[in-house]
C-alpha atoms as a PDB file:
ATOM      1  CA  UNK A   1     113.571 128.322 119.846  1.00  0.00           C
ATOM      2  CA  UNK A   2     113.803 124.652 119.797  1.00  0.00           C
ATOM      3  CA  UNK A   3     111.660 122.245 117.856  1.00  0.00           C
ATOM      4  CA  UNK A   4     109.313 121.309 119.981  1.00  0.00           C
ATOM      5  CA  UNK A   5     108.102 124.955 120.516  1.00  0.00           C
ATOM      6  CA  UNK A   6     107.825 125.284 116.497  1.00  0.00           C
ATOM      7  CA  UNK A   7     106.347 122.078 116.330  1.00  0.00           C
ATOM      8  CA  UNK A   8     103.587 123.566 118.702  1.00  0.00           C
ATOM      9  CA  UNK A   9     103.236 126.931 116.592  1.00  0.00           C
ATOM     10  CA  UNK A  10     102.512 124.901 113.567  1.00  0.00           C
ATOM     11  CA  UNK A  11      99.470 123.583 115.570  1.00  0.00           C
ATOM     12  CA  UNK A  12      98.703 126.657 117.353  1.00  0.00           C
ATOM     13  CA  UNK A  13      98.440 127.909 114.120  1.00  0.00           C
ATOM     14  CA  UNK A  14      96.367 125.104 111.923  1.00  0.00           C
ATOM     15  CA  UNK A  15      94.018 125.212 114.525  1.00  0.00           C
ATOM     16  CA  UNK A  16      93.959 129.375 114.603  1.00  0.00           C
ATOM     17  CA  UNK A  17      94.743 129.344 118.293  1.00  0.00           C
ATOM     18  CA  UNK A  18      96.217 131.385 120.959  1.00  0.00           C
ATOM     19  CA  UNK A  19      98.737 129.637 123.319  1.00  0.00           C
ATOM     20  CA  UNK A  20      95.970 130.530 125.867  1.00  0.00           C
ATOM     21  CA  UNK A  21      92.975 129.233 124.206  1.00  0.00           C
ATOM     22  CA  UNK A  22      94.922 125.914 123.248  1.00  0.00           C
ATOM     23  CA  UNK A  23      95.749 125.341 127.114  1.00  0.00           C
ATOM     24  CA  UNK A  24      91.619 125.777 127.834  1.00  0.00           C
ATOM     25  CA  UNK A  25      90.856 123.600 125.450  1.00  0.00           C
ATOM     26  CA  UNK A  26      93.590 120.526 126.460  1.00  0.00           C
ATOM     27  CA  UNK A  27      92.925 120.999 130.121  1.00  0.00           C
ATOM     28  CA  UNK A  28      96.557 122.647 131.082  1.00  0.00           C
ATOM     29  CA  UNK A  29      98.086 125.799 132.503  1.00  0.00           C
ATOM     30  CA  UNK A  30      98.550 128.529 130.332  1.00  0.00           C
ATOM     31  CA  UNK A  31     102.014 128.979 132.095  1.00  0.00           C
ATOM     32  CA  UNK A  32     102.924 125.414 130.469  1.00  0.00           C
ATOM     33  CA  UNK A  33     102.159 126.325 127.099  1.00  0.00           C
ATOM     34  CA  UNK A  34     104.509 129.123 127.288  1.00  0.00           C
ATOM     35  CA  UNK A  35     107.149 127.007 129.302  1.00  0.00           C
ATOM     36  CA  UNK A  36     107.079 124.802 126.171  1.00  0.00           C
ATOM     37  CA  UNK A  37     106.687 127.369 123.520  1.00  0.00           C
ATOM     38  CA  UNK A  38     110.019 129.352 124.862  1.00  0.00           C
ATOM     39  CA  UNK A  39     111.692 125.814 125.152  1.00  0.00           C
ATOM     40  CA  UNK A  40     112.355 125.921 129.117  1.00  0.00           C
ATOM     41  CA  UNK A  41     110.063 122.765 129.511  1.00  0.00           C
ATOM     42  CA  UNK A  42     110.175 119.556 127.571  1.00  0.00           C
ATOM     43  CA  UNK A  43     106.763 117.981 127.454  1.00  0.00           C
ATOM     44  CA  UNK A  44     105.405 116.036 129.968  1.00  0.00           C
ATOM     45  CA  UNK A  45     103.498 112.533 129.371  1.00  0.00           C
ATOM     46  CA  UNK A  46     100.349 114.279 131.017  1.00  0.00           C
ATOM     47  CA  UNK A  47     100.528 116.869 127.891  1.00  0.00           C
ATOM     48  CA  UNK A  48     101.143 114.481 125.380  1.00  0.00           C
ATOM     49  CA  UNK A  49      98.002 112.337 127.092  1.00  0.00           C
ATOM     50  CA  UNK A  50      96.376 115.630 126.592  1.00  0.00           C
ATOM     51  CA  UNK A  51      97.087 116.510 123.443  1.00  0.00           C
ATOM     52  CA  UNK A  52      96.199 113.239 122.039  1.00  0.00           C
ATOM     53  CA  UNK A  53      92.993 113.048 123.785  1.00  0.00           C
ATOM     54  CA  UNK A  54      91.574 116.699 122.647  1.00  0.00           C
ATOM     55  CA  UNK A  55      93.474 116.394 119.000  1.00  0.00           C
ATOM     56  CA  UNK A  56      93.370 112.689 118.119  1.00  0.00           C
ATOM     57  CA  UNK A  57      94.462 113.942 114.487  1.00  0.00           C
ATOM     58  CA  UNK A  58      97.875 114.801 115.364  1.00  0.00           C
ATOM     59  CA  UNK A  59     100.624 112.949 115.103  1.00  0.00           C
ATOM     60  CA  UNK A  60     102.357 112.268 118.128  1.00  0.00           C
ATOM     61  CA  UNK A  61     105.628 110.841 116.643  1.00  0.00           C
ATOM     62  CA  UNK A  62     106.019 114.009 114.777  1.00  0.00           C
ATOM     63  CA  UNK A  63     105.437 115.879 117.401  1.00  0.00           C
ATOM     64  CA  UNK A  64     108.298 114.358 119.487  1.00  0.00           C
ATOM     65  CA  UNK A  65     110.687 113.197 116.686  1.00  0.00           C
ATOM     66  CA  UNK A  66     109.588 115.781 113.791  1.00  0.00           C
ATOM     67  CA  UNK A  67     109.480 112.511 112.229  1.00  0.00           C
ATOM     68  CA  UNK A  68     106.498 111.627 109.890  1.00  0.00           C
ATOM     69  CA  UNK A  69     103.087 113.708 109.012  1.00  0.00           C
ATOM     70  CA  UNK A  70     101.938 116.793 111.092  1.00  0.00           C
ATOM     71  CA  UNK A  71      98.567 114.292 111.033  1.00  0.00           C
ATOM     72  CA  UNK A  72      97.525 111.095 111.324  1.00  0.00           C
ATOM     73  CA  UNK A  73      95.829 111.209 108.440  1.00  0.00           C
ATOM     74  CA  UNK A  74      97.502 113.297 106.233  1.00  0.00           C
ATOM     75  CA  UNK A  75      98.510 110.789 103.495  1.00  0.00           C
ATOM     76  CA  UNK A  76      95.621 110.400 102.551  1.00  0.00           C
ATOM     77  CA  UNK A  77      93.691 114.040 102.387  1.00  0.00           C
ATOM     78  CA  UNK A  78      94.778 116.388  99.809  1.00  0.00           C
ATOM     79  CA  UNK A  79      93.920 119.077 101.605  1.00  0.00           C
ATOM     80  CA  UNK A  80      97.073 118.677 104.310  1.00  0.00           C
ATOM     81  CA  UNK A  81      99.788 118.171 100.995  1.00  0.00           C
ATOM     82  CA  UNK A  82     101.924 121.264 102.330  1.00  0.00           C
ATOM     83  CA  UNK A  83     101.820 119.639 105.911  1.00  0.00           C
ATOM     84  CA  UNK A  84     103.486 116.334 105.104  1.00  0.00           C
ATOM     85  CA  UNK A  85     106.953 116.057 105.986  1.00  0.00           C
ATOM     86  CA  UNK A  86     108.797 112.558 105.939  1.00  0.00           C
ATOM     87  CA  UNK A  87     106.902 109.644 105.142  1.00  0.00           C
ATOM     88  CA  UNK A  88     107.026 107.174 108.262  1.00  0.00           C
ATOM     89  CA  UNK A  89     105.096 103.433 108.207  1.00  0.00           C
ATOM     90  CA  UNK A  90     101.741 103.137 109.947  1.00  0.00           C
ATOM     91  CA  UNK A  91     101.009 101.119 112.838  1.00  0.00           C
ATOM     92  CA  UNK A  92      99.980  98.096 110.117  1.00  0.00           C
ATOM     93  CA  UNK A  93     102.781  98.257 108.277  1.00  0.00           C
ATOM     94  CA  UNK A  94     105.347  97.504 111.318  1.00  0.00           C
ATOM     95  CA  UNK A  95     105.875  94.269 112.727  1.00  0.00           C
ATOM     96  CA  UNK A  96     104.911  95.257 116.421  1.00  0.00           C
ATOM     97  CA  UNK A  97     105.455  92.651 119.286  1.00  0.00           C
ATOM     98  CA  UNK A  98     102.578  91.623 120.971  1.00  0.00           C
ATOM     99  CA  UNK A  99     102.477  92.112 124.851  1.00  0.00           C
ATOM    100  CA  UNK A 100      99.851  90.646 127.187  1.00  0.00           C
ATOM    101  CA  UNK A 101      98.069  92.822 130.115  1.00  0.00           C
ATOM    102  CA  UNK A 102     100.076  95.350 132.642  1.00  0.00           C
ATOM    103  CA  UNK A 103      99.360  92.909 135.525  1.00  0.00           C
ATOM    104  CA  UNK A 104     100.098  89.404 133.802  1.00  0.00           C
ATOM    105  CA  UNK A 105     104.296  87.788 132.384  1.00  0.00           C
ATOM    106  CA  UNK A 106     104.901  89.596 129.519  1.00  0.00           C
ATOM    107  CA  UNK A 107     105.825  87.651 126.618  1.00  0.00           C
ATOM    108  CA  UNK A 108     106.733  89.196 123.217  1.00  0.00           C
ATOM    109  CA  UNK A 109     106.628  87.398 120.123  1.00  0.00           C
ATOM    110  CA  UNK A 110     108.920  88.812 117.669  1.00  0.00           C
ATOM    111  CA  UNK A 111     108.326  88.204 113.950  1.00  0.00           C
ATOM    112  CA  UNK A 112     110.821  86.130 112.797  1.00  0.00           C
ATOM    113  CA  UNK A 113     110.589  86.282 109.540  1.00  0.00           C
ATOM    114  CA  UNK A 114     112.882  89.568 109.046  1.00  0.00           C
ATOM    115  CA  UNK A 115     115.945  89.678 110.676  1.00  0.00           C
ATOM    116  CA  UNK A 116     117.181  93.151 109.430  1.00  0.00           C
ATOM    117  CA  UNK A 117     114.593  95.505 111.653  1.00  0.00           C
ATOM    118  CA  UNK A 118     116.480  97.385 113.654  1.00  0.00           C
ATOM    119  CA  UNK A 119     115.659 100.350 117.002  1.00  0.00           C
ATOM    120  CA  UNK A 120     115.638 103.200 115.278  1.00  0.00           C
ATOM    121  CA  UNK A 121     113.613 105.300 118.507  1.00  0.00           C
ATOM    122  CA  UNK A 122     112.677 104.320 121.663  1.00  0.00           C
ATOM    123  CA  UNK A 123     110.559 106.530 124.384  1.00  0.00           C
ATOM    124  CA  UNK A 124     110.868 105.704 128.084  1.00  0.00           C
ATOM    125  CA  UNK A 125     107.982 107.323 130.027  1.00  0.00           C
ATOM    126  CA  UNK A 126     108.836 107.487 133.842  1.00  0.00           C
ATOM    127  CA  UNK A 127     106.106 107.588 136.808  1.00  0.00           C
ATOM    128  CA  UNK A 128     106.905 111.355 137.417  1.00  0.00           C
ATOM    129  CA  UNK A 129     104.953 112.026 133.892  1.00  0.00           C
ATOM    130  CA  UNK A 130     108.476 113.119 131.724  1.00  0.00           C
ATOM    131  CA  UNK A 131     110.228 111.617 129.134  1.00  0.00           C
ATOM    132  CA  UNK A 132     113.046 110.726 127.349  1.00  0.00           C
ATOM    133  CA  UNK A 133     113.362 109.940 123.988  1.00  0.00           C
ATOM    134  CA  UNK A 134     116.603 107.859 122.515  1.00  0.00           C
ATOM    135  CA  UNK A 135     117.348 108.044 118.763  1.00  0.00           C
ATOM    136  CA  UNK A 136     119.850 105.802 116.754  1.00  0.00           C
ATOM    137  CA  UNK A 137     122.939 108.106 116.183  1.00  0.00           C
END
């Protein structure tokens, strides 16, 4: 079983769901939910889209990386203590380039007043709705 598919039984299981009832409730096969849970299919970016849309709560970078809290907002309810895994900065607390609209020049403005950040993940999401995710090794 790879991580991904326990990643998933950890929320199957918070949420005191079925495989079945979970793909009702995101809007996918139930055929996919097994295909992930037996680790023959990676997720697509239509599940993740999914997944984020019906359970805002979770993490997404955890759920990809195993990086981080199971939830969003775990640091800061009690009640998820036995949930939290690695500690990973929020959104605020990373210098994130700015990037202007889809259909205008892109320009990035990189803060230049660190010089030690370094790519520690990046996630290319292709047109056919997969994924591939590059970690620093």
């Amino acid at each position: 079983m790879d991580q991904i598919s326990k990643r998933l039984e950890k929320i199957l299981s918070h949420y005191n769901l079925s495989a079945g009832q979970f793909a009702e409730k995101i809007g996918i096969q139930k055929s996919s939910v097994s295909h992930l849970m037996s680790g023959r299919n990676k997720p697509s970016y239509q599940f993740l889209s999914k997944l984020a849309t019906t359970y805002p709560d979770i993490n997404l970078n955890w759920f990809i990386t195993g990086e981080g809290a199971i939830f969003n907002f775990a640091d800061q309810s009690p009640e998820y203590e036995n949930l939290r895994e690695e500690k990973i900065p929020s959104a605020s607390e990373l210098s994130m380039p700015q990037v202007k609209n889809k259909n205008e020049k892109k320009e990035i403005h990189l803060d230049q007043t660190s010089k030690t950040n370094k790519v520690e993940n990046i996630i290319m999401i292709y047109d056919d709705d997969t994924f591939k995710l590059l970690t620093k090794t």
